[in-house]
C-alpha atoms as a PDB file:
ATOM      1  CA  UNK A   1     -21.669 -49.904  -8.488  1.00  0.00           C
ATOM      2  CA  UNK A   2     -25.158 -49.200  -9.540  1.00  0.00           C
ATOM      3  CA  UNK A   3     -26.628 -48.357 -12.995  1.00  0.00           C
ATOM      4  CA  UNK A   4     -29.759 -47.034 -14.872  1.00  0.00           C
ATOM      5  CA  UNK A   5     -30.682 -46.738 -18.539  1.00  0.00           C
ATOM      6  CA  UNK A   6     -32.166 -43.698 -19.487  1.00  0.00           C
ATOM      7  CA  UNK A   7     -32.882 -42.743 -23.183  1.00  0.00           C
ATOM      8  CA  UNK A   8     -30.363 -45.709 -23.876  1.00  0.00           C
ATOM      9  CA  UNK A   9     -27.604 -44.784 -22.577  1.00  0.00           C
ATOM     10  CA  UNK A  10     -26.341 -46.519 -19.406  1.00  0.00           C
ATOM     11  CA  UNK A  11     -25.170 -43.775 -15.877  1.00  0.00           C
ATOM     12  CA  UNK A  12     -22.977 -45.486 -13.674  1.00  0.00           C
ATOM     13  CA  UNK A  13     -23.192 -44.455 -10.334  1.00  0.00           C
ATOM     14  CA  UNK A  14     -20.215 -45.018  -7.721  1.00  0.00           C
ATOM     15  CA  UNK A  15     -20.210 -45.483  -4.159  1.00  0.00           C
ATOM     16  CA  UNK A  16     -17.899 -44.741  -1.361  1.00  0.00           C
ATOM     17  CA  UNK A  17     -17.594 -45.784   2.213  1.00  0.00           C
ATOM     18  CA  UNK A  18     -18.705 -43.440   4.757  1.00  0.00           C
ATOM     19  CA  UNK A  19     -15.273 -43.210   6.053  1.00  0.00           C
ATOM     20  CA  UNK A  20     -14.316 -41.084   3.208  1.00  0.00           C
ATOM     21  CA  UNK A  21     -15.972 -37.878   4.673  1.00  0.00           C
ATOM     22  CA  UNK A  22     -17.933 -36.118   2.640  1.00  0.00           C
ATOM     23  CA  UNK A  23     -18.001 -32.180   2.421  1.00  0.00           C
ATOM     24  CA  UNK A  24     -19.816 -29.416   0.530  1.00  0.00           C
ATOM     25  CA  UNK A  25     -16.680 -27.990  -0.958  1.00  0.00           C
ATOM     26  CA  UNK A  26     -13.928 -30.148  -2.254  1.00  0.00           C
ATOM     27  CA  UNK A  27     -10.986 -27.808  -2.181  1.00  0.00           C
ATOM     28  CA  UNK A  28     -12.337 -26.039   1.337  1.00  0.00           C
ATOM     29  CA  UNK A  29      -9.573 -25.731   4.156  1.00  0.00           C
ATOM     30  CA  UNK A  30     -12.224 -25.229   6.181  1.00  0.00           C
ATOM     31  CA  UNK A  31     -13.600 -28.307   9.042  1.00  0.00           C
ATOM     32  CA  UNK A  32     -17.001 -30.468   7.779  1.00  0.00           C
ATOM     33  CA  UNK A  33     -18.400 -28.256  10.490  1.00  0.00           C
ATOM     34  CA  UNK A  34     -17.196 -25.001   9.099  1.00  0.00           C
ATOM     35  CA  UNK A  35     -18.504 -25.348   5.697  1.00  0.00           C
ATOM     36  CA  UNK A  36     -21.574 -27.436   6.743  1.00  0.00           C
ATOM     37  CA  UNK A  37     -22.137 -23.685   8.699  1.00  0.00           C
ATOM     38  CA  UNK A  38     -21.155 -21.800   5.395  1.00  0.00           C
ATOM     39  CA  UNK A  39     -23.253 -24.042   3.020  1.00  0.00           C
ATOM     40  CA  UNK A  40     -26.906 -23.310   5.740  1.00  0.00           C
ATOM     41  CA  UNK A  41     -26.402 -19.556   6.172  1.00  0.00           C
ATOM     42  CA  UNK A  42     -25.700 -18.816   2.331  1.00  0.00           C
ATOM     43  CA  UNK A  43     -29.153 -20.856   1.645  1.00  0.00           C
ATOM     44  CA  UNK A  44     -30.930 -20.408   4.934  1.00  0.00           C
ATOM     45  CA  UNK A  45     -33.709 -17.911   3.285  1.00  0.00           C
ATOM     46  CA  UNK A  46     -34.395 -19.767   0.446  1.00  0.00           C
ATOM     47  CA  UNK A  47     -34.372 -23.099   2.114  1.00  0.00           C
ATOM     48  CA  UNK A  48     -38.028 -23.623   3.263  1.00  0.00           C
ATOM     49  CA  UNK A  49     -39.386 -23.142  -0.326  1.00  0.00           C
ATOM     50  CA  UNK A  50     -36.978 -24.856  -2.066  1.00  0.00           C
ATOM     51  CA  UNK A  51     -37.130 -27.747   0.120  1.00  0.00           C
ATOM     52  CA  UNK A  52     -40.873 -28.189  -0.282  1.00  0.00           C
ATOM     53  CA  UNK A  53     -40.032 -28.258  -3.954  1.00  0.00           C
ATOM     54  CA  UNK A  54     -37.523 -30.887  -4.138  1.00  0.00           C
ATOM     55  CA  UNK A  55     -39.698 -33.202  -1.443  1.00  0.00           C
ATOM     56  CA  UNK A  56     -42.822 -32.618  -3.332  1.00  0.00           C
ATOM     57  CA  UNK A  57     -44.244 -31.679  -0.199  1.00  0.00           C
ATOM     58  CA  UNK A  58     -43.854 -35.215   1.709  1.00  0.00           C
ATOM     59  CA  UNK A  59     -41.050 -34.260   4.269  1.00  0.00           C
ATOM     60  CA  UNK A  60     -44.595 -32.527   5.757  1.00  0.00           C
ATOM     61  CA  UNK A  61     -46.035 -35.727   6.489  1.00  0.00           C
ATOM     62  CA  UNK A  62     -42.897 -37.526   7.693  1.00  0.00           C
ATOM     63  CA  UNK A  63     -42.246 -35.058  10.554  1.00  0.00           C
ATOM     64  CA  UNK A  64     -45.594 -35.306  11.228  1.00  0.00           C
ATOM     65  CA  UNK A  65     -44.762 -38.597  12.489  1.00  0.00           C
ATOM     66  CA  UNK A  66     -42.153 -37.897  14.019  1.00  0.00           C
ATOM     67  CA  UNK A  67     -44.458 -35.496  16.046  1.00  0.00           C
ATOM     68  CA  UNK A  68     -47.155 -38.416  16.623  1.00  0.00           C
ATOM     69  CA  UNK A  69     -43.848 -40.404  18.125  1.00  0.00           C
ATOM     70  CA  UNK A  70     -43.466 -37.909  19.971  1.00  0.00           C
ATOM     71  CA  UNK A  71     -46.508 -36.818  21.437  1.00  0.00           C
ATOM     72  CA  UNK A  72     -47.357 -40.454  22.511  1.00  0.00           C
ATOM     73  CA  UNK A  73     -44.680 -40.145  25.651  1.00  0.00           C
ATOM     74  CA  UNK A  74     -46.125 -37.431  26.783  1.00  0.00           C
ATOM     75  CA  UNK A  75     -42.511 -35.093  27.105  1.00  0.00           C
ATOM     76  CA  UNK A  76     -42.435 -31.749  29.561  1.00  0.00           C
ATOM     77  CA  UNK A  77     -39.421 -30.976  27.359  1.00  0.00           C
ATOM     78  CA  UNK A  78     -38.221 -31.423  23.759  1.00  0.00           C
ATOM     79  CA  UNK A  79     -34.882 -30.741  22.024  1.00  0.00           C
ATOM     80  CA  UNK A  80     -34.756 -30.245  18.194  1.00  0.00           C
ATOM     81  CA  UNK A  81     -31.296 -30.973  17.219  1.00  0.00           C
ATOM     82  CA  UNK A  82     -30.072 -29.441  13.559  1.00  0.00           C
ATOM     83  CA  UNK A  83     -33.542 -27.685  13.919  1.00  0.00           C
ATOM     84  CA  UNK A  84     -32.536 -25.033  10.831  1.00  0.00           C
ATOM     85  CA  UNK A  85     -35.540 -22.674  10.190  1.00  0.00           C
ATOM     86  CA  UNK A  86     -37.789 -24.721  12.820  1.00  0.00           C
ATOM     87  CA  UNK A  87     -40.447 -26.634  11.002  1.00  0.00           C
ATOM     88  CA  UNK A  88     -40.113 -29.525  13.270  1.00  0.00           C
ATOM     89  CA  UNK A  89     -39.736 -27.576  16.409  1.00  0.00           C
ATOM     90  CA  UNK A  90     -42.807 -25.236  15.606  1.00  0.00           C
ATOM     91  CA  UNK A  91     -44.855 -28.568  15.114  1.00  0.00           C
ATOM     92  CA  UNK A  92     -43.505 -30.139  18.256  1.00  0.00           C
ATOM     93  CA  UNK A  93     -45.806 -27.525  19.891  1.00  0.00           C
ATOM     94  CA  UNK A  94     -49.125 -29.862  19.042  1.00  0.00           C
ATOM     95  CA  UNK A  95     -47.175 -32.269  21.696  1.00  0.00           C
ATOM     96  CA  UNK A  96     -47.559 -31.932  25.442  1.00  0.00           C
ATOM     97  CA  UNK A  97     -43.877 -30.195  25.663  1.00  0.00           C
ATOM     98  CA  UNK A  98     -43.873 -27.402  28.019  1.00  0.00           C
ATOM     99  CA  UNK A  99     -40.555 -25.943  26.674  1.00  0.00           C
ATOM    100  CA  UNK A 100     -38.806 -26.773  22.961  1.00  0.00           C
ATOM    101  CA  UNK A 101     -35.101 -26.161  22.175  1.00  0.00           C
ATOM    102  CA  UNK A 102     -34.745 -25.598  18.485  1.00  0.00           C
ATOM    103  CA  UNK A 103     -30.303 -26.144  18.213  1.00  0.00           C
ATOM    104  CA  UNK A 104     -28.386 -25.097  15.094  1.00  0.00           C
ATOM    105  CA  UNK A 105     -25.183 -24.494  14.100  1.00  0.00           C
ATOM    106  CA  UNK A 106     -26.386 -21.948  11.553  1.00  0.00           C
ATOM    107  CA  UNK A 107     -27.374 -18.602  12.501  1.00  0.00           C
ATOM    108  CA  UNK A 108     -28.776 -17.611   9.329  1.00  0.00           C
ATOM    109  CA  UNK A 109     -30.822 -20.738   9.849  1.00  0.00           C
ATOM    110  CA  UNK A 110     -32.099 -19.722  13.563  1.00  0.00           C
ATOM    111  CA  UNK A 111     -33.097 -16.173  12.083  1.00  0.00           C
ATOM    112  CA  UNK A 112     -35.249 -17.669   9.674  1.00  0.00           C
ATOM    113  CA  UNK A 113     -36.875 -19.645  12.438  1.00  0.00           C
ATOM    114  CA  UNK A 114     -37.275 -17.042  14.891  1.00  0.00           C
ATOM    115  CA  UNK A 115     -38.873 -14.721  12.597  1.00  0.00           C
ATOM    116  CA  UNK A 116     -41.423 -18.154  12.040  1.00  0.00           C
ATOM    117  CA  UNK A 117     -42.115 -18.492  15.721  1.00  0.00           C
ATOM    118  CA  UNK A 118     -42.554 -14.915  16.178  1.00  0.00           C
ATOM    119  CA  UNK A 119     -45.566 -14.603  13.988  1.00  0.00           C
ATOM    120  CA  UNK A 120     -46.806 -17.840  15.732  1.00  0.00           C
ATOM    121  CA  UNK A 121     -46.218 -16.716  19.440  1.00  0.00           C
ATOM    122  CA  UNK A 122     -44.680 -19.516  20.429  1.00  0.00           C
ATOM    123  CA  UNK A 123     -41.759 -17.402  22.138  1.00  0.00           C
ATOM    124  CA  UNK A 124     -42.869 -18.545  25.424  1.00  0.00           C
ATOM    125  CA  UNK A 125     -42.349 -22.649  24.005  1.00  0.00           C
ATOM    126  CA  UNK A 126     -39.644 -22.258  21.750  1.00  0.00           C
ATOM    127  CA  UNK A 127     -36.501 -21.076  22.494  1.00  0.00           C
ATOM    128  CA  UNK A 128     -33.865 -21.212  19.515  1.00  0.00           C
ATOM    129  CA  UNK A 129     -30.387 -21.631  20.674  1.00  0.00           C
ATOM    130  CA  UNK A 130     -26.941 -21.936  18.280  1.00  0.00           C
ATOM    131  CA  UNK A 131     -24.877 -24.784  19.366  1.00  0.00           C
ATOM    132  CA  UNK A 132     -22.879 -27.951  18.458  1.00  0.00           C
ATOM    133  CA  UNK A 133     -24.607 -31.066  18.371  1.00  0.00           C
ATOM    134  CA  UNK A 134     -21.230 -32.565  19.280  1.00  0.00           C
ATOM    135  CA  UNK A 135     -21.423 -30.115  22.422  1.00  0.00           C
ATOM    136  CA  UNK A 136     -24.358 -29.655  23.527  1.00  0.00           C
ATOM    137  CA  UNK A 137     -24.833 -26.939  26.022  1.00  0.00           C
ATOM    138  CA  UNK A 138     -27.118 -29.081  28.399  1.00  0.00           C
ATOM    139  CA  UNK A 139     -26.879 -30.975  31.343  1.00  0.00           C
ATOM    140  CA  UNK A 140     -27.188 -34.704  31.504  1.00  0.00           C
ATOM    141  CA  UNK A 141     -30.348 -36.471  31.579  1.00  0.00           C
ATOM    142  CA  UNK A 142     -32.279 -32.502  30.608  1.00  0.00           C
ATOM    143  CA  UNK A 143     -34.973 -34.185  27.734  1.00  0.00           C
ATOM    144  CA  UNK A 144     -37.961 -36.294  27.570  1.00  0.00           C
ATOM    145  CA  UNK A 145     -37.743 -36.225  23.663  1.00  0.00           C
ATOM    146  CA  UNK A 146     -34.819 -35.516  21.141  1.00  0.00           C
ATOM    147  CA  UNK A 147     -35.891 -35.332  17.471  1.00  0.00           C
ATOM    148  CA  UNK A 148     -32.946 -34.933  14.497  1.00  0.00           C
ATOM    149  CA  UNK A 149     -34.701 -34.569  11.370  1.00  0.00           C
ATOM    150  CA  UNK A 150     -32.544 -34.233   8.019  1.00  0.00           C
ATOM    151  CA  UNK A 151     -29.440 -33.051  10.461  1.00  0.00           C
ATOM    152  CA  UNK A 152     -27.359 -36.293  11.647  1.00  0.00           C
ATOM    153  CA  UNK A 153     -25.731 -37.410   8.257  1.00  0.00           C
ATOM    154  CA  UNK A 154     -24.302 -33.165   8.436  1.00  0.00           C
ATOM    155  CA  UNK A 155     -22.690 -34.626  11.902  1.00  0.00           C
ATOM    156  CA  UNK A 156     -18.481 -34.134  11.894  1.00  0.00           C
ATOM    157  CA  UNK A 157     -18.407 -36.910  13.687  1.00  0.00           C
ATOM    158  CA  UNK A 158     -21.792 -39.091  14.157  1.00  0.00           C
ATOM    159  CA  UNK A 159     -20.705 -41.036  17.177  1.00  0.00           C
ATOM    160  CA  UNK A 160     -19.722 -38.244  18.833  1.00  0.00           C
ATOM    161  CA  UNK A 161     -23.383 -36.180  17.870  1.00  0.00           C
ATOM    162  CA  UNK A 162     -24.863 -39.416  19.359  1.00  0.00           C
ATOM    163  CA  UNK A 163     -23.049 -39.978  22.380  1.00  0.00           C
ATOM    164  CA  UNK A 164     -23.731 -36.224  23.187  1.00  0.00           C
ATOM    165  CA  UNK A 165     -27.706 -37.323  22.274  1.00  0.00           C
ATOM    166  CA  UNK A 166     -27.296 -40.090  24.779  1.00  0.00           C
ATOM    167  CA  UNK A 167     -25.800 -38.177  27.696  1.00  0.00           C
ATOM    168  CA  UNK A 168     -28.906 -34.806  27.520  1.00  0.00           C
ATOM    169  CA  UNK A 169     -31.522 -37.499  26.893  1.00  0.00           C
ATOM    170  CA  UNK A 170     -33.496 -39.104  30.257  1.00  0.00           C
ATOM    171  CA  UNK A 171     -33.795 -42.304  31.271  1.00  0.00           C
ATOM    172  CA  UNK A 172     -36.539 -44.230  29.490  1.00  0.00           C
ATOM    173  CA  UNK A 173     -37.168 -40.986  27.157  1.00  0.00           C
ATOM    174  CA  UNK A 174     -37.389 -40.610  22.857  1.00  0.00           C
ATOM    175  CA  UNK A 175     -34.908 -40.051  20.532  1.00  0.00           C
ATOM    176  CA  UNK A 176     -36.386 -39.819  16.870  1.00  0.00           C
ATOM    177  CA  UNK A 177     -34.226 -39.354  13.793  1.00  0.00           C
ATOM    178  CA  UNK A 178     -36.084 -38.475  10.612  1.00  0.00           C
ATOM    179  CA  UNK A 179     -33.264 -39.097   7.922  1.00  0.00           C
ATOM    180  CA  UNK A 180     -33.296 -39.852   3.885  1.00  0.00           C
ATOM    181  CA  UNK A 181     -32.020 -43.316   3.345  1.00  0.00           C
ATOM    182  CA  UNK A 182     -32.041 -45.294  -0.016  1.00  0.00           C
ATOM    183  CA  UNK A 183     -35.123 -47.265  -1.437  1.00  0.00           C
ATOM    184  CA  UNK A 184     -34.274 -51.649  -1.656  1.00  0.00           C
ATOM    185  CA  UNK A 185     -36.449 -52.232  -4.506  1.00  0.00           C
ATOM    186  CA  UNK A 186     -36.926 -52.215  -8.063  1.00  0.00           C
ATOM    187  CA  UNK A 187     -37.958 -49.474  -9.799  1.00  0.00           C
ATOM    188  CA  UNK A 188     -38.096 -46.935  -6.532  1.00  0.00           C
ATOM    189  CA  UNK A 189     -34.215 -47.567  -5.994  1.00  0.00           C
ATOM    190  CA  UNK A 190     -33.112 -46.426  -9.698  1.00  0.00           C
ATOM    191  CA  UNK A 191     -35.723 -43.941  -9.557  1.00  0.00           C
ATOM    192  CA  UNK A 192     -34.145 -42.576  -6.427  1.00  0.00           C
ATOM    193  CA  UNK A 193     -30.202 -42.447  -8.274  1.00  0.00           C
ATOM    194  CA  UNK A 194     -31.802 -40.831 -11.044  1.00  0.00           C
ATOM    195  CA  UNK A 195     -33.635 -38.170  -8.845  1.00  0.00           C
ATOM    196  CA  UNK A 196     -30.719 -37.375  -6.024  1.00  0.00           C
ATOM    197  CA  UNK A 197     -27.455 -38.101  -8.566  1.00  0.00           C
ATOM    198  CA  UNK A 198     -29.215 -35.646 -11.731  1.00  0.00           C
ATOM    199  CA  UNK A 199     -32.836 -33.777 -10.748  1.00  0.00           C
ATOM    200  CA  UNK A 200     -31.436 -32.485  -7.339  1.00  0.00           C
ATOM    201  CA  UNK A 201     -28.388 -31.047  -8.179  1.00  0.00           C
ATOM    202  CA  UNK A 202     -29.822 -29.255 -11.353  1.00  0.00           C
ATOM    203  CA  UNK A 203     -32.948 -27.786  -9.106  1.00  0.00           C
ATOM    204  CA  UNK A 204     -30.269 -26.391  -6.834  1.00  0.00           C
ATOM    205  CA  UNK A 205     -28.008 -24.840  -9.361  1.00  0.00           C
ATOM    206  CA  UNK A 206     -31.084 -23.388 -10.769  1.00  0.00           C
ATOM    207  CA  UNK A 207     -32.416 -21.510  -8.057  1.00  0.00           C
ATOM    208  CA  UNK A 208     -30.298 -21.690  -5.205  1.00  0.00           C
ATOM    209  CA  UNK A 209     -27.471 -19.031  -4.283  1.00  0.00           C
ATOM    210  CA  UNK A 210     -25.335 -21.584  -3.069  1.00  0.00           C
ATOM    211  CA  UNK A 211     -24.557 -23.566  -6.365  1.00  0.00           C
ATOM    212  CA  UNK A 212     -22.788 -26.523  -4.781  1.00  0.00           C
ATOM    213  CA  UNK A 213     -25.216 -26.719  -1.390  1.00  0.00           C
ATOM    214  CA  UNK A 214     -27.668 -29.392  -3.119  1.00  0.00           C
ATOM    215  CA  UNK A 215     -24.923 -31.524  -4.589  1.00  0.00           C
ATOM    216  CA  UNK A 216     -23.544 -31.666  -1.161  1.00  0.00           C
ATOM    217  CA  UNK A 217     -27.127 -32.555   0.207  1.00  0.00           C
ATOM    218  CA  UNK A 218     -27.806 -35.202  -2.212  1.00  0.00           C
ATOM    219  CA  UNK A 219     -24.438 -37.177  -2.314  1.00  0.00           C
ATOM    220  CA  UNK A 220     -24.371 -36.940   1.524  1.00  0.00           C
ATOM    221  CA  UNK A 221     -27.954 -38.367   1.997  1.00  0.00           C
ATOM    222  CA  UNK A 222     -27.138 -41.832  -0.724  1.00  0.00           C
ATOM    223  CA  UNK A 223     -24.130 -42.424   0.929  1.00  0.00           C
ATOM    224  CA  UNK A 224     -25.242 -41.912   4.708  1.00  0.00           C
ATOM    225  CA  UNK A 225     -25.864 -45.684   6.910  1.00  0.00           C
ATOM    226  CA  UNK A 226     -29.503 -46.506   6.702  1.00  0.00           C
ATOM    227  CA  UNK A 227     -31.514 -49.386   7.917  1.00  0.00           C
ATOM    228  CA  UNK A 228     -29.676 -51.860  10.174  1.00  0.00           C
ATOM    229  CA  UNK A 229     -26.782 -49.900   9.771  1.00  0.00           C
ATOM    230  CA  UNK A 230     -27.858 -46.911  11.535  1.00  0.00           C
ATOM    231  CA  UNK A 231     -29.470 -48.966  14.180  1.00  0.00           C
ATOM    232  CA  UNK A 232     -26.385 -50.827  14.624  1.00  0.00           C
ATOM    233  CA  UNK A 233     -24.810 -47.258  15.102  1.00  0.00           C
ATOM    234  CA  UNK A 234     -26.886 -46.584  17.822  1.00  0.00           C
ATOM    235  CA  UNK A 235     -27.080 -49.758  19.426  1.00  0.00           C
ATOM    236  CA  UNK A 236     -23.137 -49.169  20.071  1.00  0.00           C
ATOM    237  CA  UNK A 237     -23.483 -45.948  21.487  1.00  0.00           C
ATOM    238  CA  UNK A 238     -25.646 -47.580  24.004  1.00  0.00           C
ATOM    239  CA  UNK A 239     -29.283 -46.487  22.978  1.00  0.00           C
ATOM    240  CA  UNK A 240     -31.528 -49.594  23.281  1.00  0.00           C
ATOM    241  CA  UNK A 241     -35.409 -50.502  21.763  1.00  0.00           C
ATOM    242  CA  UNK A 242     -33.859 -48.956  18.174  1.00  0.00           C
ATOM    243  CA  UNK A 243     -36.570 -49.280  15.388  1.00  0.00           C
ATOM    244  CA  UNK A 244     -36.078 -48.307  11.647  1.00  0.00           C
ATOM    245  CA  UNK A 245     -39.542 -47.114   9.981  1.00  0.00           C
ATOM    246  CA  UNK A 246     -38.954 -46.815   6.295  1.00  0.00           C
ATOM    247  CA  UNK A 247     -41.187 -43.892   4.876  1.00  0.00           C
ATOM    248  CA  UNK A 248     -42.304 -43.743   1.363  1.00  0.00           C
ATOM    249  CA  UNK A 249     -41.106 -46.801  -0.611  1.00  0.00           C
ATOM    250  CA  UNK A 250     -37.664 -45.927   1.585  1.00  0.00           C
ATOM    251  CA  UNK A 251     -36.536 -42.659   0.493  1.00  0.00           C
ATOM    252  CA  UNK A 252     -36.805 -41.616   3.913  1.00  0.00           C
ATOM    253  CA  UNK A 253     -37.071 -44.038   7.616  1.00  0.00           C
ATOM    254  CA  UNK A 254     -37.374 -42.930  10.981  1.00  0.00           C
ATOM    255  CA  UNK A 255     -35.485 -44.322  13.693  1.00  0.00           C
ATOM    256  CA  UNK A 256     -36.522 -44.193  16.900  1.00  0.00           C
ATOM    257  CA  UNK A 257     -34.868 -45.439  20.080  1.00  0.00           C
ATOM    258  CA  UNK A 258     -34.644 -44.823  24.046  1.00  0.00           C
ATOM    259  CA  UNK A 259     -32.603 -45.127  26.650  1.00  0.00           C
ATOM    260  CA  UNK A 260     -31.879 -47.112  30.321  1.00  0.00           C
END
């Protein structure tokens, strides 16, 4: 249990083990996967600006790196997995990559990015494609480069997501995840509670359409593996040279890691 004073009172916040699956709607009957679906199209034209509000702007320079990761092996061909409204796809285009594929379960995420690319003219580069990152509509061995940014702790089933990863990924080619993890130190770690377990939420009830979408968002990303822990993840799936690069006093890492 962790716990931060604020205006003298004491917040106690609980923890649970990623085993216990976590889902944007409590009482749903619907799969992780259905709602996850739900929860993206119902906020999928408000996303972009809201999400430049709640990161301040800095998720900008993270996939930026993620780019720069990218663009150093030199891929022919790129798959954005969990693209959403294409941000990291559309800046994949300052790489090499001859042809992108921006997947997402969401359609009313995909729209949103297709209308983006169409005012860039990337149609020719970019090709936006709904699909399950647990079922991935490629062959083996299709991708230089694999980037997941903000998408792999929305997985069903993570191993699964990752094996997929593994099998459309080449030999000796990039996978990049760009995922929020949780600060280690004093006072960026408390700061980080107060933010995702108070400020987020209230910012989402406040302007989004989907009232429980950034609850969802925020509980998901403190209690996702980070660290070691995600690296140990992919180590068992069979990726190998897996790094953790902690962004931002930790609020964010990417990982990155290749294959035999």
């Amino acid at each position: 249990m962790n716990c931060i004073s604020l205006h003298g009172k004491t917040i106690h916040f609980h923890f649970v083990q990623m085993s216990k699956k976590i889902t944007p709607y409590k009482n749903s009957s619907l799969s992780k996967k259905e709602q996850i679906t739900k929860m993206f199209d119902n906020i999928s034209e408000e996303y972009d600006g809201l999400n430049r509000v709640i990161s301040f702007g800095i998720d900008i320079k993270w996939r930026k790196k993620v780019v720069q990761l990218v663009s150093e092996k030199n891929p022919e061909s790129v798959l954005d997995i969990a693209t959403g409204t294409g941000d990291l796809a559309i800046n994949l285009t300052q790489t090499s990559a001859k042809k992108i594929f921006g997947l997402d379960i969401s359609e009313g995420m995909l729209d949103v990015g297709r209308k983006k690319i169409n005012a860039k003219k990337l149609n020719n580069t970019i090709e936006m494609v709904v699909g399950d990152s647990e079922n991935l509509p490629f062959d083996d061995n299709s991708f230089d480069a694999i980037t997941v940014a903000f998408g792999v702790r929305n997985f069903e089933h993570l191993e699964v997501g990752l094996k997929e990863i593994l099998r459309v990924l080449k030999p000796n080619g990039i996978f990049v995840v760009l995922e929020t993890s949780v600060p280690t130190k004093f006072p960026f770690r408390q700061g980080y509670f107060l933010y995702t377990k108070i400020l987020l939420p209230a910012i989402g009830k406040l302007f989004s359409r989907d009232k429980k979408a950034y609850s969802y968002l925020s509980s998901s990303a403190a209690k996702f593996p980070y660290g070691d822990a995600f690296n140990n993840i992919l180590k068992k799936i069979g990726f190998i040279s897996t790094k953790a690069l902690p962004q931002t006093f930790g609020v964010a890492t990417i990982y990155t890691a290749s294959k035999k």
